[in-house]
N, C-alpha and C. Protein backbone atom coordinates (compact mmCIF):
# COMPACT_ATOMS: atom_id res chain seq x y z
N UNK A 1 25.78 32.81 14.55
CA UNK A 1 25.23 31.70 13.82
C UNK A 1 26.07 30.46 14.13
N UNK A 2 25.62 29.34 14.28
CA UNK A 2 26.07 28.36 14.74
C UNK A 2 26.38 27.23 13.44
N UNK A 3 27.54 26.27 13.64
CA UNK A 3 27.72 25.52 12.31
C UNK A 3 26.10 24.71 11.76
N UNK A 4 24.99 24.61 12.97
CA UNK A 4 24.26 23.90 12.53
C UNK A 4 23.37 24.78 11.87
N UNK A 5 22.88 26.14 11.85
CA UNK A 5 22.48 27.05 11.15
C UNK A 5 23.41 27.55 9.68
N UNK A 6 24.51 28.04 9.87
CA UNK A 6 24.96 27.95 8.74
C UNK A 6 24.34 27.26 7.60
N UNK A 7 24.29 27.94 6.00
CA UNK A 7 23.90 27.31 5.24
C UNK A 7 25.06 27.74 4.36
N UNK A 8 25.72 26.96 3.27
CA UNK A 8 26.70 27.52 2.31
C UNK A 8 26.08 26.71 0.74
N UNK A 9 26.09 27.59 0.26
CA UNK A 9 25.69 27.53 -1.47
C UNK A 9 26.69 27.39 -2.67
N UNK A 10 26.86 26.17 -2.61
CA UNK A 10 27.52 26.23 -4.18
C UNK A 10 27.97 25.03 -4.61
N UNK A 11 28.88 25.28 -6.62
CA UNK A 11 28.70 24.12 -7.08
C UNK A 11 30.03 23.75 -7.27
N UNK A 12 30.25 22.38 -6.98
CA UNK A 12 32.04 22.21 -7.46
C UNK A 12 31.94 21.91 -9.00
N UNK A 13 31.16 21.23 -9.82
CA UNK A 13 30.86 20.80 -11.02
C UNK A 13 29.26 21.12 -11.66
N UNK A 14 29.08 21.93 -12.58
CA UNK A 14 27.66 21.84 -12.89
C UNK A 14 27.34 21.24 -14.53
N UNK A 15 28.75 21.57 -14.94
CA UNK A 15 28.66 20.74 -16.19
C UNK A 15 29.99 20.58 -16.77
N UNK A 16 30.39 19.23 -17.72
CA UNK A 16 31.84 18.80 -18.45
C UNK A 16 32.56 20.08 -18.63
N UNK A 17 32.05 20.56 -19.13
CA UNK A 17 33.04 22.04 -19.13
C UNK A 17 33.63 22.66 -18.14
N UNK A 18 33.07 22.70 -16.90
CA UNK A 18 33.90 22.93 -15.77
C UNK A 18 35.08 22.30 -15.47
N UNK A 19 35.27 20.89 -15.81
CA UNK A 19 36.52 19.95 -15.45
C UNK A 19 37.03 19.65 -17.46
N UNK A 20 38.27 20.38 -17.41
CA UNK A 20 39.16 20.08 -18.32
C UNK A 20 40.27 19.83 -18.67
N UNK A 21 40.60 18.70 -18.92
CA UNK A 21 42.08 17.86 -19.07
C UNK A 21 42.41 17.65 -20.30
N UNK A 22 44.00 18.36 -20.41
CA UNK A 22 44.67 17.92 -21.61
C UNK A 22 46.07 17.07 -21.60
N UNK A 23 46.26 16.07 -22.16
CA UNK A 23 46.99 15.15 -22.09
C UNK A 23 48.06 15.93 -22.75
N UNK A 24 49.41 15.63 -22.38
CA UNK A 24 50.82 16.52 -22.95
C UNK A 24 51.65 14.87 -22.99
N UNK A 25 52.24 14.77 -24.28
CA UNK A 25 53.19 13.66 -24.39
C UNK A 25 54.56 14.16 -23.44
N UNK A 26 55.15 15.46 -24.64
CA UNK A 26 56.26 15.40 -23.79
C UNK A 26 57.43 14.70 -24.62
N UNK A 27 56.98 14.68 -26.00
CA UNK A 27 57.68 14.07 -26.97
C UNK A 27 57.02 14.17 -28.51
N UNK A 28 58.08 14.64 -29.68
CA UNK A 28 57.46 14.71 -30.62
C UNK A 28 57.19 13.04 -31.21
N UNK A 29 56.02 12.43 -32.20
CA UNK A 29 56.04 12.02 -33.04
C UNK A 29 56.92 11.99 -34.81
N UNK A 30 56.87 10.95 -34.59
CA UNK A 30 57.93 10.68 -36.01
C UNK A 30 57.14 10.96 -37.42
N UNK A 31 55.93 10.72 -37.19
CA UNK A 31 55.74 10.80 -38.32
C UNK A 31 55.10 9.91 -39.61
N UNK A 32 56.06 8.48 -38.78
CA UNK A 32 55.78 7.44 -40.17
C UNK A 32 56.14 6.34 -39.13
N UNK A 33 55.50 5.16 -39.69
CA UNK A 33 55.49 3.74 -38.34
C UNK A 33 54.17 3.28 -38.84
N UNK A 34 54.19 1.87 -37.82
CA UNK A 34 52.21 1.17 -38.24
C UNK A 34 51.71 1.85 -37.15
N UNK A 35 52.19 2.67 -36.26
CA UNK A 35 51.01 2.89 -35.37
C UNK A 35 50.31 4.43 -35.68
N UNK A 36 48.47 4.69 -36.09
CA UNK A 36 48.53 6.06 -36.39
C UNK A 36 47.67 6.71 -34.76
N UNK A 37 48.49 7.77 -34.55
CA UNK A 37 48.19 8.07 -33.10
C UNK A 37 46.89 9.21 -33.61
N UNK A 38 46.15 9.06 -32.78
CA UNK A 38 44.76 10.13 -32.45
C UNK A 38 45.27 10.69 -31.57
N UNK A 39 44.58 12.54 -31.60
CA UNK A 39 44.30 13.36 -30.58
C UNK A 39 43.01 13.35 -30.59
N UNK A 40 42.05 12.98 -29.58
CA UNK A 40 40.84 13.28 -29.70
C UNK A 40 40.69 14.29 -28.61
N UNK A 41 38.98 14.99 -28.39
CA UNK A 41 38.57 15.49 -27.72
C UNK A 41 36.98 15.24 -27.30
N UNK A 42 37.10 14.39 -26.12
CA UNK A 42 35.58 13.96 -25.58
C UNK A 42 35.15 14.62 -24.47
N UNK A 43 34.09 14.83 -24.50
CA UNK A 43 33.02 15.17 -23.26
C UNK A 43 31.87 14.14 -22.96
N UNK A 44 32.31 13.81 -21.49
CA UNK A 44 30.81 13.19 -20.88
C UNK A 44 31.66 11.37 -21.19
N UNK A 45 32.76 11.14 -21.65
CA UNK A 45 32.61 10.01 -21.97
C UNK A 45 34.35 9.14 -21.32
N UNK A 46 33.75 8.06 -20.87
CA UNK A 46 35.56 7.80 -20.29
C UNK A 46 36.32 6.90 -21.67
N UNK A 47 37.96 6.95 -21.37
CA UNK A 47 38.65 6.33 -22.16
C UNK A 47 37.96 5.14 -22.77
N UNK A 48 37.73 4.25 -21.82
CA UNK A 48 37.39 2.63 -22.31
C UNK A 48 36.08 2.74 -23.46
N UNK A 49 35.26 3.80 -23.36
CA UNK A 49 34.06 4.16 -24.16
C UNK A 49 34.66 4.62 -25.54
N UNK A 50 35.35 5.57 -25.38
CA UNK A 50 35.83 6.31 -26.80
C UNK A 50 36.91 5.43 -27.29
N UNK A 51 37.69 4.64 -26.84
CA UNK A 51 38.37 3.42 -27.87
C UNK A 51 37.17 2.09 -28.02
N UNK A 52 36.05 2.13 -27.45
CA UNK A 52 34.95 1.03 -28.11
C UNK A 52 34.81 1.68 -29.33
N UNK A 53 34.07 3.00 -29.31
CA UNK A 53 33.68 3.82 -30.48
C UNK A 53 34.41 4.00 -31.73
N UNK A 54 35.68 4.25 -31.36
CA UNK A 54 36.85 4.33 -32.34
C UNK A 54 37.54 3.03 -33.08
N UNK A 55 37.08 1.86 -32.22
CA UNK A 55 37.38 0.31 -32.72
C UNK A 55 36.22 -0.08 -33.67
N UNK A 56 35.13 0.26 -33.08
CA UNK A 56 33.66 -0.06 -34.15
C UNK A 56 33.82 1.10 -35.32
N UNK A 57 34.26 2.23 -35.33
CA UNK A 57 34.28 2.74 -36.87
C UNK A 57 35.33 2.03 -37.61
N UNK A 58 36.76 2.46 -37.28
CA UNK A 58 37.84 1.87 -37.81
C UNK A 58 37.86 -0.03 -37.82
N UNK A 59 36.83 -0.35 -37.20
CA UNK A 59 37.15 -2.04 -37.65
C UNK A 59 38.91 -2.34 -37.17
N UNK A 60 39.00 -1.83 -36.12
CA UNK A 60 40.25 -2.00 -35.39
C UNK A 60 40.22 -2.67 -33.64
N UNK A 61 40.54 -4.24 -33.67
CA UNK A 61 40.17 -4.55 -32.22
C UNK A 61 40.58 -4.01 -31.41
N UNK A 62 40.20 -3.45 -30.52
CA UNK A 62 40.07 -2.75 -28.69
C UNK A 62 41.53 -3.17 -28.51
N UNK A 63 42.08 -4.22 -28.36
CA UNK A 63 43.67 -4.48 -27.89
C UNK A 63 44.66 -4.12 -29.14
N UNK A 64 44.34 -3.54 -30.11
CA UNK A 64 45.49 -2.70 -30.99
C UNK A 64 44.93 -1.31 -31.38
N UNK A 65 43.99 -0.61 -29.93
CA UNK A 65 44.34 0.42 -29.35
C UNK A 65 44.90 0.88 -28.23
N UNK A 66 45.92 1.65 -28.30
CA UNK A 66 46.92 1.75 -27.09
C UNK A 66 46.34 3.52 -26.33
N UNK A 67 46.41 3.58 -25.38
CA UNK A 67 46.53 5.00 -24.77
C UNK A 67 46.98 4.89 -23.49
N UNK A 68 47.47 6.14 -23.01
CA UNK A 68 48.67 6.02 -22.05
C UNK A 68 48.08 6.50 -20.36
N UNK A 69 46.46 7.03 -20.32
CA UNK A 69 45.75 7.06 -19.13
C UNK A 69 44.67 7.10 -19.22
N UNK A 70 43.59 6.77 -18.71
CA UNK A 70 42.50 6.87 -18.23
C UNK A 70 41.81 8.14 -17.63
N UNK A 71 41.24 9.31 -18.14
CA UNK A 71 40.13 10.08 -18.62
C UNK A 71 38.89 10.07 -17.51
N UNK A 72 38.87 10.94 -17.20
CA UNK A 72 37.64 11.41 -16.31
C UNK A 72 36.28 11.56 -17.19
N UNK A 73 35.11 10.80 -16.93
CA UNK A 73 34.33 10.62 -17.85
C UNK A 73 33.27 12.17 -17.52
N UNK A 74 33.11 12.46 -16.79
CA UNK A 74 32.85 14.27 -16.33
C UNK A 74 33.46 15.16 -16.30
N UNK A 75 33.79 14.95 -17.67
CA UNK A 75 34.62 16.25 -17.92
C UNK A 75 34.76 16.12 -19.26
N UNK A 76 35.95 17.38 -20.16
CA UNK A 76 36.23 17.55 -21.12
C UNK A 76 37.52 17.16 -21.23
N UNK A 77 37.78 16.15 -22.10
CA UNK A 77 39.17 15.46 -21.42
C UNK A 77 39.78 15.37 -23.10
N UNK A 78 40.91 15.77 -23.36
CA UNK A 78 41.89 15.32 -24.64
C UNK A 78 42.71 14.13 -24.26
N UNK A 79 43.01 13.82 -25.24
CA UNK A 79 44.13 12.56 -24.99
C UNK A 79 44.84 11.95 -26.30
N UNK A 80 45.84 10.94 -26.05
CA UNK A 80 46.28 10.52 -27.83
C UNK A 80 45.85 8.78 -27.14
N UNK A 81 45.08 8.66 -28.62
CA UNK A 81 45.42 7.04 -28.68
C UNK A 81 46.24 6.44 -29.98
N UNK A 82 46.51 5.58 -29.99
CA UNK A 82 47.05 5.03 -30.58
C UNK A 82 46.41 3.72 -31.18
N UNK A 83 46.22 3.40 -33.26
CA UNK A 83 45.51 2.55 -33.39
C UNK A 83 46.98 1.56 -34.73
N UNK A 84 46.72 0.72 -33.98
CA UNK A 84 47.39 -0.62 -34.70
C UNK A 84 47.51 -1.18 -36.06
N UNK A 85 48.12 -0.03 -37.23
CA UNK A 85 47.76 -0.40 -38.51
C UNK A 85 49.15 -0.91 -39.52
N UNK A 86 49.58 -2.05 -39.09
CA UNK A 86 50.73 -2.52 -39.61
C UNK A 86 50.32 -2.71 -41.61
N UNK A 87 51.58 -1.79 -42.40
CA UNK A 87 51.50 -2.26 -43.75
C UNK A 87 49.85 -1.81 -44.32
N UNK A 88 48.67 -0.87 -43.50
CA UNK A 88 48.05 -0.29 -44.14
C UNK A 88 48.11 1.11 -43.62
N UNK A 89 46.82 1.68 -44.61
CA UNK A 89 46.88 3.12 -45.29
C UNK A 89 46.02 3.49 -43.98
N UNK A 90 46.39 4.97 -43.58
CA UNK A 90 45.59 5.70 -42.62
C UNK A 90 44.38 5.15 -42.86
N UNK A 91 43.34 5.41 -42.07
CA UNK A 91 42.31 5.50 -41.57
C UNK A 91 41.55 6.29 -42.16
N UNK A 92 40.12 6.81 -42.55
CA UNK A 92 39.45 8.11 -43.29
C UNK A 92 38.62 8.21 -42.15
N UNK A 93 38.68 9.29 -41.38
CA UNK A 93 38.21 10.12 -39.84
C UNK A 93 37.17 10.38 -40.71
N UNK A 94 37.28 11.20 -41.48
CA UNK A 94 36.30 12.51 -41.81
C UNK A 94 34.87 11.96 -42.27
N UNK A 95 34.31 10.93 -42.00
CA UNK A 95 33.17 9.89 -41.63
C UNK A 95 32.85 10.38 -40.92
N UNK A 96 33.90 10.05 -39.56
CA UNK A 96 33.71 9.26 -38.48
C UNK A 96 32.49 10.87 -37.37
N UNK A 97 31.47 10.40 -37.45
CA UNK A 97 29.85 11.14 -36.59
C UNK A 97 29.83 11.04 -35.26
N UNK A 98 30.64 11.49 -34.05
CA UNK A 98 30.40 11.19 -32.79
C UNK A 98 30.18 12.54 -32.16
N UNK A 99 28.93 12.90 -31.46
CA UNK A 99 28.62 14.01 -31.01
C UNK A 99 29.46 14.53 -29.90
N UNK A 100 30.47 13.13 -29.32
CA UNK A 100 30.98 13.35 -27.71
C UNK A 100 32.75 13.29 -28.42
N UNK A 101 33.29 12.83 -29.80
CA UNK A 101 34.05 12.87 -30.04
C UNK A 101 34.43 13.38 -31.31
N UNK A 102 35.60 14.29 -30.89
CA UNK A 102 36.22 15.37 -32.06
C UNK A 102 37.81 14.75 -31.82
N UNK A 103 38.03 14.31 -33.30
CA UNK A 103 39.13 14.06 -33.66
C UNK A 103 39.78 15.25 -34.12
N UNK A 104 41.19 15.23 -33.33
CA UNK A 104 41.88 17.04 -33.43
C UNK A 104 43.08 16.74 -34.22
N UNK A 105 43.75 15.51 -34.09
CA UNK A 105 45.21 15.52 -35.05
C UNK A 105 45.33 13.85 -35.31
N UNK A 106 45.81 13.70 -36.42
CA UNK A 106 46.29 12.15 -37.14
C UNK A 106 47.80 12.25 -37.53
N UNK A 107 48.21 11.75 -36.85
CA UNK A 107 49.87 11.60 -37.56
C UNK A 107 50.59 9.51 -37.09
N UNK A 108 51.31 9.41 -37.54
CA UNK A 108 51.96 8.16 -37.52
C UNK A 108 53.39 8.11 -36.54
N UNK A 109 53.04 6.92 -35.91
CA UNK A 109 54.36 6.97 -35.13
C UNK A 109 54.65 5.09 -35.16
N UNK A 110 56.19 5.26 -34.81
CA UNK A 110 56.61 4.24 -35.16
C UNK A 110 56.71 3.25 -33.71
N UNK A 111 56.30 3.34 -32.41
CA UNK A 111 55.87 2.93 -31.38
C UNK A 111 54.14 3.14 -31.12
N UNK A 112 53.49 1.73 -30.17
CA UNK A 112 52.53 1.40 -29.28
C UNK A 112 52.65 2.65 -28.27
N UNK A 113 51.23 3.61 -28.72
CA UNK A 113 51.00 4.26 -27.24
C UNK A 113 50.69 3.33 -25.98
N UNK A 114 51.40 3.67 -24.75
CA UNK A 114 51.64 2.18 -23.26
C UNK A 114 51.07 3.37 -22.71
N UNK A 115 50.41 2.46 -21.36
CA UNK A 115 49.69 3.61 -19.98
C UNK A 115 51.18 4.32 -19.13
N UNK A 116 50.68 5.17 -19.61
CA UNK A 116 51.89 6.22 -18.45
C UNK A 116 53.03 6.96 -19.31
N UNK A 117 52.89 6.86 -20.38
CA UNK A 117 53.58 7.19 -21.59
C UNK A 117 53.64 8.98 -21.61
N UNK A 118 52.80 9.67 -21.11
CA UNK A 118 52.58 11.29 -21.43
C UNK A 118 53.29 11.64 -20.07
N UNK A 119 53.66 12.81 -20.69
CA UNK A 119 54.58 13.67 -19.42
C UNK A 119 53.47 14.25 -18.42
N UNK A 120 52.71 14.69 -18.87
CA UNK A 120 51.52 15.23 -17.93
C UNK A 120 50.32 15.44 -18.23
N UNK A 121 48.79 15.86 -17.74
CA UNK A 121 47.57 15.91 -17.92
C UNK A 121 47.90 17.79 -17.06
N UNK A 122 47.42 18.27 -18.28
CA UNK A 122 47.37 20.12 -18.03
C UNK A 122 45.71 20.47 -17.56
C-alpha cells in the first residue's frame, strides 16, 4: 500500500473532556486580604469570557480581576482568579447560574493574582 492509498482514522479531540487543565499555584493562600481568589472550573469557554461572566454577576470591573494564564477555550480548564474587594464582605457565589462555570473554592488572599503567578498547568 502506498502513502497515497493509505487511509488512517482517528480523533485528536472529540469533545472538552478530552483536553484537561488544572492550574497548580504552588503556594498556599493566607486566608484574609481585599483580594478573594476563585477556583473555578469551565468547559468550552476561554479565560477573557469567564472573568466577563464573573465581573457581570459580582458587579466587579474586568481590571480588578486578576488571573495568572490564559485557558484553552476547548477544553476543561481550572484556574484561580482573583477579584478586587478592598474593605468589603465576600461575594455570595451560591446565585451565581453558569452552565460552563463551577465555582470550586473561595478563600481571601492578601495579594493581586499577576499572569505567570502558578507553578504549573497539570
Amino acid at each position: 500500500m502506498t502513502n497515497a492509498t493509505a487511509q488512517k482514522n482517528f480523533t485528536l479531540k472529540a469533545s472538552f473532556e478530552d483536553f484537561i487543565v488544572e492550574e497548580i499555584l504552588g503556594f498556599d493562600l493566607s486566608g484574609e486580604g481585599e483580594h478573594l481568589w476563585l477556583y473555578i472550573q469551565k468547559t468550552g469557554m476561554n479565560t477573557q469570557e469567564a472573568i466577563k461572566r464573573i465581573s457581570h454577576y459580582s458587579n466587579i470591573p474586568k481590571r480588578h480581576i486578576g488571573y495568572s494564564g490564559l485557558k484553552d477555550k476547548q477544553a476543561v480548564t481550572s484556574q484561580w482568579l482573583s477579584l478586587y474587594l478592598p474593605g468589603k464582605e465576600d461575594i455570595d457565589f451560591s446565585q451565581f447560574n453558569d452552565e460552563n462555570i463551577i465555582i470550586k473554592t473561595l478563600k481571601r488572599h492578601n495579594k493581586k493574582l499577576k499572569v505567570g503567578t502558578h507553578k504549573q498547568n497539570r
